[in-house]
PDB file of N, CA and C in Angstrom:
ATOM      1  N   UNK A   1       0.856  -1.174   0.000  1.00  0.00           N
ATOM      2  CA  UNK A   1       0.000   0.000   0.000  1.00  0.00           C
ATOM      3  C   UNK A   1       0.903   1.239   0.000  1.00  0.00           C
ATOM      4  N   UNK A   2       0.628   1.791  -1.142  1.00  0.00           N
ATOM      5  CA  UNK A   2       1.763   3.532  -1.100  1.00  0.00           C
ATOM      6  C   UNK A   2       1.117   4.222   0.032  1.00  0.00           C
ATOM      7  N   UNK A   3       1.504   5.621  -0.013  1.00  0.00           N
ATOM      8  CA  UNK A   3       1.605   7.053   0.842  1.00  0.00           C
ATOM      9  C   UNK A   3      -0.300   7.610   0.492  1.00  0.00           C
ATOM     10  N   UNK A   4      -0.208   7.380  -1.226  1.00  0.00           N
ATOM     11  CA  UNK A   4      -1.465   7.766  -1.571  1.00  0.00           C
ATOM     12  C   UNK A   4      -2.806   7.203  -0.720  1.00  0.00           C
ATOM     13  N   UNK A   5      -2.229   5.901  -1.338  1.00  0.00           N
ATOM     14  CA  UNK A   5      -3.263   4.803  -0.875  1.00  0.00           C
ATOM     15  C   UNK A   5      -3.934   5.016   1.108  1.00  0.00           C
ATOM     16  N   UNK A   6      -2.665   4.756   1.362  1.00  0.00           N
ATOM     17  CA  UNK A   6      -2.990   5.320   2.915  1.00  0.00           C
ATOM     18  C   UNK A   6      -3.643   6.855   3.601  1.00  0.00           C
ATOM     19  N   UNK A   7      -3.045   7.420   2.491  1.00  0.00           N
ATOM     20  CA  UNK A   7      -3.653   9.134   2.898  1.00  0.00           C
ATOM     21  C   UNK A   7      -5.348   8.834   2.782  1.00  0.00           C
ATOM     22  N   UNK A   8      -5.747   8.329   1.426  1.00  0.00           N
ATOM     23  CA  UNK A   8      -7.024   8.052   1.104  1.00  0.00           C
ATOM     24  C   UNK A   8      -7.652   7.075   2.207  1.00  0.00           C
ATOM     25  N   UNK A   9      -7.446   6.039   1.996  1.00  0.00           N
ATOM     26  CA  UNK A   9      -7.759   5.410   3.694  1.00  0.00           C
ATOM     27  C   UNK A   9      -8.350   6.081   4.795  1.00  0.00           C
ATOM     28  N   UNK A  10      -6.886   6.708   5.475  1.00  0.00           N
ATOM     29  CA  UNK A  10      -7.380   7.765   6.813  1.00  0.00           C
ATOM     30  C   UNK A  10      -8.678   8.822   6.681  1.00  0.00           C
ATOM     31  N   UNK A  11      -8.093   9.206   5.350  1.00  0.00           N
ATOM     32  CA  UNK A  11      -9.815  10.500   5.147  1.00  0.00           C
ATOM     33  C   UNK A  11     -10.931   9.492   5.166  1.00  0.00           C
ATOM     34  N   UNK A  12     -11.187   8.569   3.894  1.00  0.00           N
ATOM     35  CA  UNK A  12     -11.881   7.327   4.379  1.00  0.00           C
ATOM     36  C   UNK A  12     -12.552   7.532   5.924  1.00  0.00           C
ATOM     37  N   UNK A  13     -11.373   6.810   6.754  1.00  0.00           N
ATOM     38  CA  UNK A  13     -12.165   6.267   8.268  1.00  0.00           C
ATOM     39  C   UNK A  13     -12.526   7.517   8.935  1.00  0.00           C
ATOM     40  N   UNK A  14     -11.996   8.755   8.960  1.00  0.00           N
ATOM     41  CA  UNK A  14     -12.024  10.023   8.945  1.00  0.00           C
ATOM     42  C   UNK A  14     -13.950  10.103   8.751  1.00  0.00           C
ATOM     43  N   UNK A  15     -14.034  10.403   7.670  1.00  0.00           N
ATOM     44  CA  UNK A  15     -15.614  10.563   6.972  1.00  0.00           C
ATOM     45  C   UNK A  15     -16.293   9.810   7.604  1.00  0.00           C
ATOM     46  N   UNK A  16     -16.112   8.152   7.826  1.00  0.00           N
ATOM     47  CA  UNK A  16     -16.936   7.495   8.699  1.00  0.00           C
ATOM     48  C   UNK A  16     -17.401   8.055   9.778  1.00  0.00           C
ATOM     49  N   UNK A  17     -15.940   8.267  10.378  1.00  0.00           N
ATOM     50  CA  UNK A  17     -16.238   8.756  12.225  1.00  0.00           C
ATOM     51  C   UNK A  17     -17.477   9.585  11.996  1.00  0.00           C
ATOM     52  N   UNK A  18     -17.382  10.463  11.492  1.00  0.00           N
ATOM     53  CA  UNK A  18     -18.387  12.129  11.438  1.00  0.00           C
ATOM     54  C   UNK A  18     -19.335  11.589  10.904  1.00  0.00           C
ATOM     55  N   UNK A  19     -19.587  10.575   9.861  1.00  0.00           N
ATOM     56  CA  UNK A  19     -21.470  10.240   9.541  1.00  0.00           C
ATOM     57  C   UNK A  19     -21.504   9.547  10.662  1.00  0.00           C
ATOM     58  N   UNK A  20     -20.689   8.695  11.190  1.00  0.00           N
ATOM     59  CA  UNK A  20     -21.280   7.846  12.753  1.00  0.00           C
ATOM     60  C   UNK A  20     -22.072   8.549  13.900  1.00  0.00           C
ATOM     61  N   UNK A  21     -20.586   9.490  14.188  1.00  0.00           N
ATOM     62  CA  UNK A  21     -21.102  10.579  15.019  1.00  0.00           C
ATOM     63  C   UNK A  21     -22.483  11.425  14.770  1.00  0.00           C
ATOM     64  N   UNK A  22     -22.557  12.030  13.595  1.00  0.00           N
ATOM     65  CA  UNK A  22     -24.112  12.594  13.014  1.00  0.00           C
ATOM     66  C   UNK A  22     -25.002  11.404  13.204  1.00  0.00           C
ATOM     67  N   UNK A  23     -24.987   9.876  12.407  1.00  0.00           N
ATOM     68  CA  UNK A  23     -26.072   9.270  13.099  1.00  0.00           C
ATOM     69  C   UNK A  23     -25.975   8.624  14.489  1.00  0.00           C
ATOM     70  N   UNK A  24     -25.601   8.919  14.850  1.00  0.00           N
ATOM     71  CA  UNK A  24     -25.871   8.293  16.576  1.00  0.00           C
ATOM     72  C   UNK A  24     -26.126   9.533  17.331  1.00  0.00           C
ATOM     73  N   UNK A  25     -25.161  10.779  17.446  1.00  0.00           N
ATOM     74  CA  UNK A  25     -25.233  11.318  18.357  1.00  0.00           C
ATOM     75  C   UNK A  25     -25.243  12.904  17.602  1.00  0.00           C
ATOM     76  N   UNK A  26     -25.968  12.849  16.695  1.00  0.00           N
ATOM     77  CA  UNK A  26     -26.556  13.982  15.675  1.00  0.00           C
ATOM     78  C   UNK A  26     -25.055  15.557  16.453  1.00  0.00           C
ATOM     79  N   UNK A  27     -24.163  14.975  15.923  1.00  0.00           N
ATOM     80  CA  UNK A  27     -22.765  15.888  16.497  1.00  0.00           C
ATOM     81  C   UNK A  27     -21.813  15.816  15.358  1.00  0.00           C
ATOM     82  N   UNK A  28     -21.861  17.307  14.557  1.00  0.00           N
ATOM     83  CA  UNK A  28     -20.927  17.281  13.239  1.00  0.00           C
ATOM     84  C   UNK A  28     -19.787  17.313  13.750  1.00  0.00           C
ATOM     85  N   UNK A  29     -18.364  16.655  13.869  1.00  0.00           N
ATOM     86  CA  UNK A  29     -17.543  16.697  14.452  1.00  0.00           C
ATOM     87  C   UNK A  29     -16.633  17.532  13.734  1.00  0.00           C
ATOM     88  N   UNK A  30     -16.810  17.419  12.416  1.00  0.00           N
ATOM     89  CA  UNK A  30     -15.696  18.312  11.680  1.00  0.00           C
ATOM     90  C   UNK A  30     -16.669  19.431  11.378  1.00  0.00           C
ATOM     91  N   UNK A  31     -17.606  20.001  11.520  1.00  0.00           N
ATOM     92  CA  UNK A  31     -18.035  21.193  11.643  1.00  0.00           C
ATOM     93  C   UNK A  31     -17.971  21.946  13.384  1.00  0.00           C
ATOM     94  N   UNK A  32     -17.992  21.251  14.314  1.00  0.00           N
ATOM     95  CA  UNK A  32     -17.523  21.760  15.270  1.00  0.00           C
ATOM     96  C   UNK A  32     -16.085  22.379  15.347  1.00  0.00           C
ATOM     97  N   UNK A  33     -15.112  21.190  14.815  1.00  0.00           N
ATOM     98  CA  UNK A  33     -13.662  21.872  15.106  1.00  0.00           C
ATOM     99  C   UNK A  33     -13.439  23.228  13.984  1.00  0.00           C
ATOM    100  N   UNK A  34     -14.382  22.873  12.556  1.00  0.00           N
ATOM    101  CA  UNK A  34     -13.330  23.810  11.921  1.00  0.00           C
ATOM    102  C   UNK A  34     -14.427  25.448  11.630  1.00  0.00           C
ATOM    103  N   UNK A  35     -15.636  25.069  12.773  1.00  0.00           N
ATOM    104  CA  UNK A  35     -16.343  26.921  12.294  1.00  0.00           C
ATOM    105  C   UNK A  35     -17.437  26.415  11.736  1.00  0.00           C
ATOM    106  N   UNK A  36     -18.041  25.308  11.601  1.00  0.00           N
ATOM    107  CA  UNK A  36     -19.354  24.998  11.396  1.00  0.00           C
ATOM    108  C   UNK A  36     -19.280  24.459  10.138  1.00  0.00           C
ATOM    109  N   UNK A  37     -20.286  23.869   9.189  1.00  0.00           N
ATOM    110  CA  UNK A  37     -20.723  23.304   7.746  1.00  0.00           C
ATOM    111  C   UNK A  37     -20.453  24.581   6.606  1.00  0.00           C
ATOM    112  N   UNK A  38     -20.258  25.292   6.776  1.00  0.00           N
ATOM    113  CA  UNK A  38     -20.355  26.259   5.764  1.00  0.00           C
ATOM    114  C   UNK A  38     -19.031  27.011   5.853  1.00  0.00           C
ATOM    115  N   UNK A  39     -17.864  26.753   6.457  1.00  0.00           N
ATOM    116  CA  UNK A  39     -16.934  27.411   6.779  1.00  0.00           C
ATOM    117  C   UNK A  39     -15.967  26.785   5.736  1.00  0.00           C
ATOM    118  N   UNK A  40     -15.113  27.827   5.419  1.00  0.00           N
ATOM    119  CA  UNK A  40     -14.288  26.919   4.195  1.00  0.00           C
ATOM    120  C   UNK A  40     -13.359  25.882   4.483  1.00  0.00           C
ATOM    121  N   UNK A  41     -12.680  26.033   5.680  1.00  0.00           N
ATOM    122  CA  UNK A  41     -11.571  24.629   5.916  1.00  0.00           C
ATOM    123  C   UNK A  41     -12.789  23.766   5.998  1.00  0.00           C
ATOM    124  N   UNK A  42     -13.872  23.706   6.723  1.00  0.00           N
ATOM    125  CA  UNK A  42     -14.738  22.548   6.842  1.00  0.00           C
ATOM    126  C   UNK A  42     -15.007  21.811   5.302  1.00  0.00           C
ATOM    127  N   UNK A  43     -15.507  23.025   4.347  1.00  0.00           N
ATOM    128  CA  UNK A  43     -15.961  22.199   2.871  1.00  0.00           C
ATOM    129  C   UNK A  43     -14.643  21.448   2.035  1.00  0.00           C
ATOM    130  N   UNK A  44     -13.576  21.673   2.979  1.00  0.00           N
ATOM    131  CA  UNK A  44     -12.384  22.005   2.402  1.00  0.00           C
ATOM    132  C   UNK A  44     -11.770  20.244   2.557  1.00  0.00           C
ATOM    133  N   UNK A  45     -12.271  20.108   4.123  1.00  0.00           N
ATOM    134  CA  UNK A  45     -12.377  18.766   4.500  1.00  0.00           C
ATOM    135  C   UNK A  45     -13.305  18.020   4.188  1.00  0.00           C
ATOM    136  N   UNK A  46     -14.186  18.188   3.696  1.00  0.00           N
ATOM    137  CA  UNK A  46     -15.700  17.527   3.517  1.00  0.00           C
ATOM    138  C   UNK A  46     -15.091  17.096   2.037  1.00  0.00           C
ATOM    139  N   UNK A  47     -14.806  18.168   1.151  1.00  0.00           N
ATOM    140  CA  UNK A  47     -14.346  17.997  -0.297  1.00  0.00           C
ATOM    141  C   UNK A  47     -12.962  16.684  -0.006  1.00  0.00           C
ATOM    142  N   UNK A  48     -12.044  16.738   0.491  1.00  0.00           N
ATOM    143  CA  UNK A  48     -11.455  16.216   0.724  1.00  0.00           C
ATOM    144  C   UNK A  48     -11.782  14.654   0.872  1.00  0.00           C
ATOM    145  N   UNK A  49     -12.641  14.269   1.726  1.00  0.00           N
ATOM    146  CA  UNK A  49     -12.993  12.829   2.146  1.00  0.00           C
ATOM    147  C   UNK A  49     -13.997  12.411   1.119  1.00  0.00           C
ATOM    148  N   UNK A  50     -14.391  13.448   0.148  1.00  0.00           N
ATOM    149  CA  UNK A  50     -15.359  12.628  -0.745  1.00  0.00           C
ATOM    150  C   UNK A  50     -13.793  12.288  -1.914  1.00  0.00           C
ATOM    151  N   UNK A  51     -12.999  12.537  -2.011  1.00  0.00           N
ATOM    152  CA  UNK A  51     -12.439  12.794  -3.129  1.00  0.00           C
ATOM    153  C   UNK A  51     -11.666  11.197  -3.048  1.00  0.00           C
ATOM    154  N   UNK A  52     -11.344  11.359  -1.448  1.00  0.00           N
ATOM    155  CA  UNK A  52     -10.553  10.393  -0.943  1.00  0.00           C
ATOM    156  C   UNK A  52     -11.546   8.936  -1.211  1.00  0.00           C
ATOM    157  N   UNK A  53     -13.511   8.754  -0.793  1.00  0.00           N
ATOM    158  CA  UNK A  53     -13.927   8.296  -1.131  1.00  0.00           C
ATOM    159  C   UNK A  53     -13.816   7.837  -2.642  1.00  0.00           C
ATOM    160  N   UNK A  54     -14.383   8.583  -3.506  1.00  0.00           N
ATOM    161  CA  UNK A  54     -13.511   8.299  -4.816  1.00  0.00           C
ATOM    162  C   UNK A  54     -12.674   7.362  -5.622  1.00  0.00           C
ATOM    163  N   UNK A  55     -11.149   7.683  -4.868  1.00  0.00           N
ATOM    164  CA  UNK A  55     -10.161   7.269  -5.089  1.00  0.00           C
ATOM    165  C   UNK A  55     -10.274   5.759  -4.208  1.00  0.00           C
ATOM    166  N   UNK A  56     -10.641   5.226  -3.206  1.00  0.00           N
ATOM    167  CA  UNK A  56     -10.959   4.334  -2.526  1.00  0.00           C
ATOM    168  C   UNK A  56     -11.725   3.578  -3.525  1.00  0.00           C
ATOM    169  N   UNK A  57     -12.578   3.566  -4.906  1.00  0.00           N
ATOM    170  CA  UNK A  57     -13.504   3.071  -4.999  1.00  0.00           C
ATOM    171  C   UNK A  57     -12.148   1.876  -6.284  1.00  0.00           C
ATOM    172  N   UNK A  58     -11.153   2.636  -6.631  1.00  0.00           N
ATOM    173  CA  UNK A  58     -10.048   2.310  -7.062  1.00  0.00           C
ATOM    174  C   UNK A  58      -9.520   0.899  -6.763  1.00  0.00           C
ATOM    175  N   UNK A  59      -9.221   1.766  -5.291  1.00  0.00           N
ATOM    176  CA  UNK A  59      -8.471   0.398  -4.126  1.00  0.00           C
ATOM    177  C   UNK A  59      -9.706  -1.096  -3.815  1.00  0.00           C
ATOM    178  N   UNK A  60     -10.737  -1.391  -4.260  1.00  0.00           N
ATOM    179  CA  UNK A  60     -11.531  -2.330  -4.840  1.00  0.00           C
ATOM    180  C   UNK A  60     -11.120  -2.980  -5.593  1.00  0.00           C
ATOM    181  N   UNK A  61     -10.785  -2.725  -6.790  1.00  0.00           N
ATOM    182  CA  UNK A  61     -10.292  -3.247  -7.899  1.00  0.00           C
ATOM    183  C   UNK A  61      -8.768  -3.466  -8.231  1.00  0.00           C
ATOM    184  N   UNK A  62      -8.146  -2.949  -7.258  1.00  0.00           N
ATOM    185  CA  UNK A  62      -6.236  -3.321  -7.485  1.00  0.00           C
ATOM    186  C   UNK A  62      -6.059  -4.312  -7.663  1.00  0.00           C
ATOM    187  N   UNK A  63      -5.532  -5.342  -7.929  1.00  0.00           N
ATOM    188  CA  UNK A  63      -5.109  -6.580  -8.082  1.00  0.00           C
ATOM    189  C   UNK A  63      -3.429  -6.179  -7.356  1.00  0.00           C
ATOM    190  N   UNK A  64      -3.103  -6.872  -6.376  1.00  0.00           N
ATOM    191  CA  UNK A  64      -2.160  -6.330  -5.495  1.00  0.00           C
ATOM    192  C   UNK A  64      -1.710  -7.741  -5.164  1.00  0.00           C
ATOM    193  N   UNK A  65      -0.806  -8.682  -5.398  1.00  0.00           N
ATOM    194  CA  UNK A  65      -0.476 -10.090  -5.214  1.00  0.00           C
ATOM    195  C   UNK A  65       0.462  -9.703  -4.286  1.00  0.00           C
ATOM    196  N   UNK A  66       0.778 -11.000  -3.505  1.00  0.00           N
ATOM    197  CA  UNK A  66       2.043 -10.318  -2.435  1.00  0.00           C
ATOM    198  C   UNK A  66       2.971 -12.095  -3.433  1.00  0.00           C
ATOM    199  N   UNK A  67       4.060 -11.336  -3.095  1.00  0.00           N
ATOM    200  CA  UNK A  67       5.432 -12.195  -3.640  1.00  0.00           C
ATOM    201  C   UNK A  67       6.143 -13.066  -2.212  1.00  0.00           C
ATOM    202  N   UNK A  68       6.022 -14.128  -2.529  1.00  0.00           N
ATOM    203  CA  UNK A  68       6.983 -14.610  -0.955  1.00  0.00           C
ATOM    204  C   UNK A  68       8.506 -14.339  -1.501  1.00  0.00           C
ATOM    205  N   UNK A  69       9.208 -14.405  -0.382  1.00  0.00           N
ATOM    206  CA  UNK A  69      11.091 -14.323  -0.946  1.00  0.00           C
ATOM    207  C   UNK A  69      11.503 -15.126  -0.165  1.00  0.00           C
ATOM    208  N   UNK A  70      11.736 -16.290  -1.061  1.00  0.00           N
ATOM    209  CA  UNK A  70      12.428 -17.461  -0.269  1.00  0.00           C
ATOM    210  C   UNK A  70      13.951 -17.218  -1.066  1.00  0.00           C
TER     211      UNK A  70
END
């Protein structure tokens, strides 16, 4: 797994947390820290984890074999 792959990931589990948090305990977590839903670092992050979603839809389809080294 590269640098990419993993960056995308974290935003990934990232995005989860905050729809979890909204459905369970109706609490935007990344609109709290960054100035609310409409604030630009927030869309900035929001844009971000969909993009990362996205690119995740990628990491589905890799064909990624692992090599033994004997």
């Amino acid at each position: 797994m590269n640098t990419l792959d993993r960056l995308a990931l974290i935003l990934v589990i990232i995005g989860a947390l905050n729809w979890g948090a909204i459905g369970l305990f109706q609490y935007d977590l990344v609109a709290a820290l960054f100035g609310g839903q409409t604030s630009v670092l927030s869309r900035t992050i929001y844009s971000l984890v969909g993009l990362a979603g996205l690119y995740s839809i990628i990491l589905l389809f890799k064909d990624e074999t692992v090599e033994e080294n004997n």
